[in-house]
Protein backbone atom coordinates (compact mmCIF):
# COMPACT_ATOMS: atom_id res chain seq x y z
CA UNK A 1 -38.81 30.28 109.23
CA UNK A 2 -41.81 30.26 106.22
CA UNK A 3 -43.94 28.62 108.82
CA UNK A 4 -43.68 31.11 111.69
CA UNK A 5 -43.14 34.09 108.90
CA UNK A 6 -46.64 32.72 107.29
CA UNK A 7 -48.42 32.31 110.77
CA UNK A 8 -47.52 35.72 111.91
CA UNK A 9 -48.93 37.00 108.24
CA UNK A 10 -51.50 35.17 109.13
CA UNK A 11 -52.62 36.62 112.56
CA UNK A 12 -51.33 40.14 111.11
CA UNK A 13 -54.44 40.24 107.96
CA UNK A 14 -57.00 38.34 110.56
CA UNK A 15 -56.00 41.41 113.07
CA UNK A 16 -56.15 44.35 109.91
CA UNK A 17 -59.54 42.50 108.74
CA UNK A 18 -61.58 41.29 111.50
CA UNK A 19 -64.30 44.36 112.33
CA UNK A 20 -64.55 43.24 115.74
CA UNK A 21 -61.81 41.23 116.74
CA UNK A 22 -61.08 39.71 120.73
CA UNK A 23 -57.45 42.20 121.38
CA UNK A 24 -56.65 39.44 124.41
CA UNK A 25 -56.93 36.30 121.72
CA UNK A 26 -55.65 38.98 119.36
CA UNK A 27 -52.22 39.99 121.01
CA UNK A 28 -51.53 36.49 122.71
CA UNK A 29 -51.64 34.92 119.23
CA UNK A 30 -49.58 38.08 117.78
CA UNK A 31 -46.87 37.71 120.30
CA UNK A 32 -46.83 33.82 119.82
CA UNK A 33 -46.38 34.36 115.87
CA UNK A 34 -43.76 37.08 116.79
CA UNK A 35 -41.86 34.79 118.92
CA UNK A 36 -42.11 31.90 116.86
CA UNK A 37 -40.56 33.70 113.94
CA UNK A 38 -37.57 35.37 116.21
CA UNK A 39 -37.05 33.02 118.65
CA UNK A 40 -37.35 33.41 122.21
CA UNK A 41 -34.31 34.84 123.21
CA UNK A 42 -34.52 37.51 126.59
CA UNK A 43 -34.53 40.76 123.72
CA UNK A 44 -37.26 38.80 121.74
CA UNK A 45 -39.29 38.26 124.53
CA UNK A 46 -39.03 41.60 126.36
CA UNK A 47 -40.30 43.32 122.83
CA UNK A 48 -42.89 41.78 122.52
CA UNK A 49 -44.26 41.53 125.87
CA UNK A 50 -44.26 45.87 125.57
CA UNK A 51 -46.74 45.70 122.42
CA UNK A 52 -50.33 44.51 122.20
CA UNK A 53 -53.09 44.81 119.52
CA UNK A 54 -55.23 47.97 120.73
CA UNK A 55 -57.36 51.19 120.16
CA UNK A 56 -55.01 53.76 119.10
CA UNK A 57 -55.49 56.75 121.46
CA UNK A 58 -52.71 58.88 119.31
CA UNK A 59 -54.37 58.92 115.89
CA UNK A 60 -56.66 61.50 113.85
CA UNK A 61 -59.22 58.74 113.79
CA UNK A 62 -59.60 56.29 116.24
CA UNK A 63 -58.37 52.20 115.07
CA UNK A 64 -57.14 49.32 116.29
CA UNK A 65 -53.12 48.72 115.77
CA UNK A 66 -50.23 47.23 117.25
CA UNK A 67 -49.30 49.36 119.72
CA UNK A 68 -47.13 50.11 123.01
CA UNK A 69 -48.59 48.25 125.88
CA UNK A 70 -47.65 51.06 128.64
CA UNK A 71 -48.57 54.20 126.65
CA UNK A 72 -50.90 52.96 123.91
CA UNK A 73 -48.80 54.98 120.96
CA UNK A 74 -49.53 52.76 118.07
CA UNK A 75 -45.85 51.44 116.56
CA UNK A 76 -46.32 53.24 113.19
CA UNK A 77 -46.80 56.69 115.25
CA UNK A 78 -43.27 56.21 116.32
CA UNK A 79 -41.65 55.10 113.61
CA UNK A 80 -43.11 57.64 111.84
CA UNK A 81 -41.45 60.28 114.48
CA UNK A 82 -38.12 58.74 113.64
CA UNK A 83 -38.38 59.27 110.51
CA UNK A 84 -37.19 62.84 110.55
CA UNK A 85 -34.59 61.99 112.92
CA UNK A 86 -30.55 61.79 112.03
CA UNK A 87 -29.52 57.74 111.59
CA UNK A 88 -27.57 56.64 114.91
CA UNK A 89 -23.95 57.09 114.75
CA UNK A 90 -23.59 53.42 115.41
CA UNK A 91 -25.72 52.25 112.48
CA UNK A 92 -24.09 54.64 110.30
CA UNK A 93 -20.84 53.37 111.00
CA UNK A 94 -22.09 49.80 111.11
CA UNK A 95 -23.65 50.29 107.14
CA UNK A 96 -21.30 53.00 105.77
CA UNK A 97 -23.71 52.56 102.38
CA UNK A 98 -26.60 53.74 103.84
CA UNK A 99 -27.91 57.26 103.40
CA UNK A 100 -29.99 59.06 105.36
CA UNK A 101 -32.11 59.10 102.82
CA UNK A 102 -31.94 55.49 102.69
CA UNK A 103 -32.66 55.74 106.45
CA UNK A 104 -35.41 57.47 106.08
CA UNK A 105 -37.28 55.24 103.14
CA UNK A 106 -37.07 51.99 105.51
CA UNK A 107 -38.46 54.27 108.45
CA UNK A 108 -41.32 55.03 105.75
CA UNK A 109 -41.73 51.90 104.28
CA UNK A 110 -42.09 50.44 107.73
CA UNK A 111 -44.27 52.83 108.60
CA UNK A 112 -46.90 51.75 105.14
CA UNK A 113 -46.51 48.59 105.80
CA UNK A 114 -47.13 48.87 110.22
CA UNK A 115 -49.95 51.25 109.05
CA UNK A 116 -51.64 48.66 106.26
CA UNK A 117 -52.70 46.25 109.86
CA UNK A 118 -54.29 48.77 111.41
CA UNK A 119 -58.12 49.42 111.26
CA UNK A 120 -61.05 50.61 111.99
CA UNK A 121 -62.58 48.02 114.39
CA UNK A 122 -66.23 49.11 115.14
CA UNK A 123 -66.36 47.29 118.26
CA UNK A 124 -63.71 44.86 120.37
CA UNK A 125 -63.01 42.97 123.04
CA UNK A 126 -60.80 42.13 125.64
CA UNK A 127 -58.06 44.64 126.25
């Protein structure tokens, strides 16, 4: 799991720093990281076959991100939507220890860290 955790860290900073990076090369190698560090189990693979590396058409100012192949919302946009919303019922019941507060600070931290790999490509290719 280091391997495939390292390669997809990997194509993650090459994504964030690359000013002008190819988003076809870009997402194919992103979803091959992603799959080699979950496994390619039906869940796994229909995930990541809805997100691609992309302009972000939802943001203040324009970037490249991971974001939703059909509507092109950029992952940390929704995440950061969520964050305001109640914890399921399920998960609640499933981690009686967590807060919603506690919720709510993995929603955020996800949201830092989602947000860290996206940029401000000045020119792309491919998708």
């Amino acid at each position: 799991m280091d391997v495939a955790a390292g390669r997809l860290r990997e194509q993650l900073l090459r994504f964030a720093s690359e000013p002008t990076p190819d988003l076809t090369a870009t997402t194919d190698a992103l979803r091959e990281a992603l799959l080699a560090l979950g496994s390619e189990t039906p869940d796994n693979l229909a995930a990541v076959a809805r997100v691609e590396a992309g302009l972000l058409i939802d943001e203040e100012a324009p970037g490249l991100g991971l974001r939703l192949t059909a509507s092109g919302l950029a992952l940390s946009t929704v995440l950061n939507m969520l964050e305001s919303s109640q914890m399921p019922a399920d998960l609640a019941e499933s981690l009686p220890q967590l807060t919603q507060s506690d919720y709510a600070a993995v929603l955020r931290v996800a949201v830092l860290v989602l947000s860290a790999f996206e940029n401000a490509g000045s020119g792309v290719t491919g998708r």
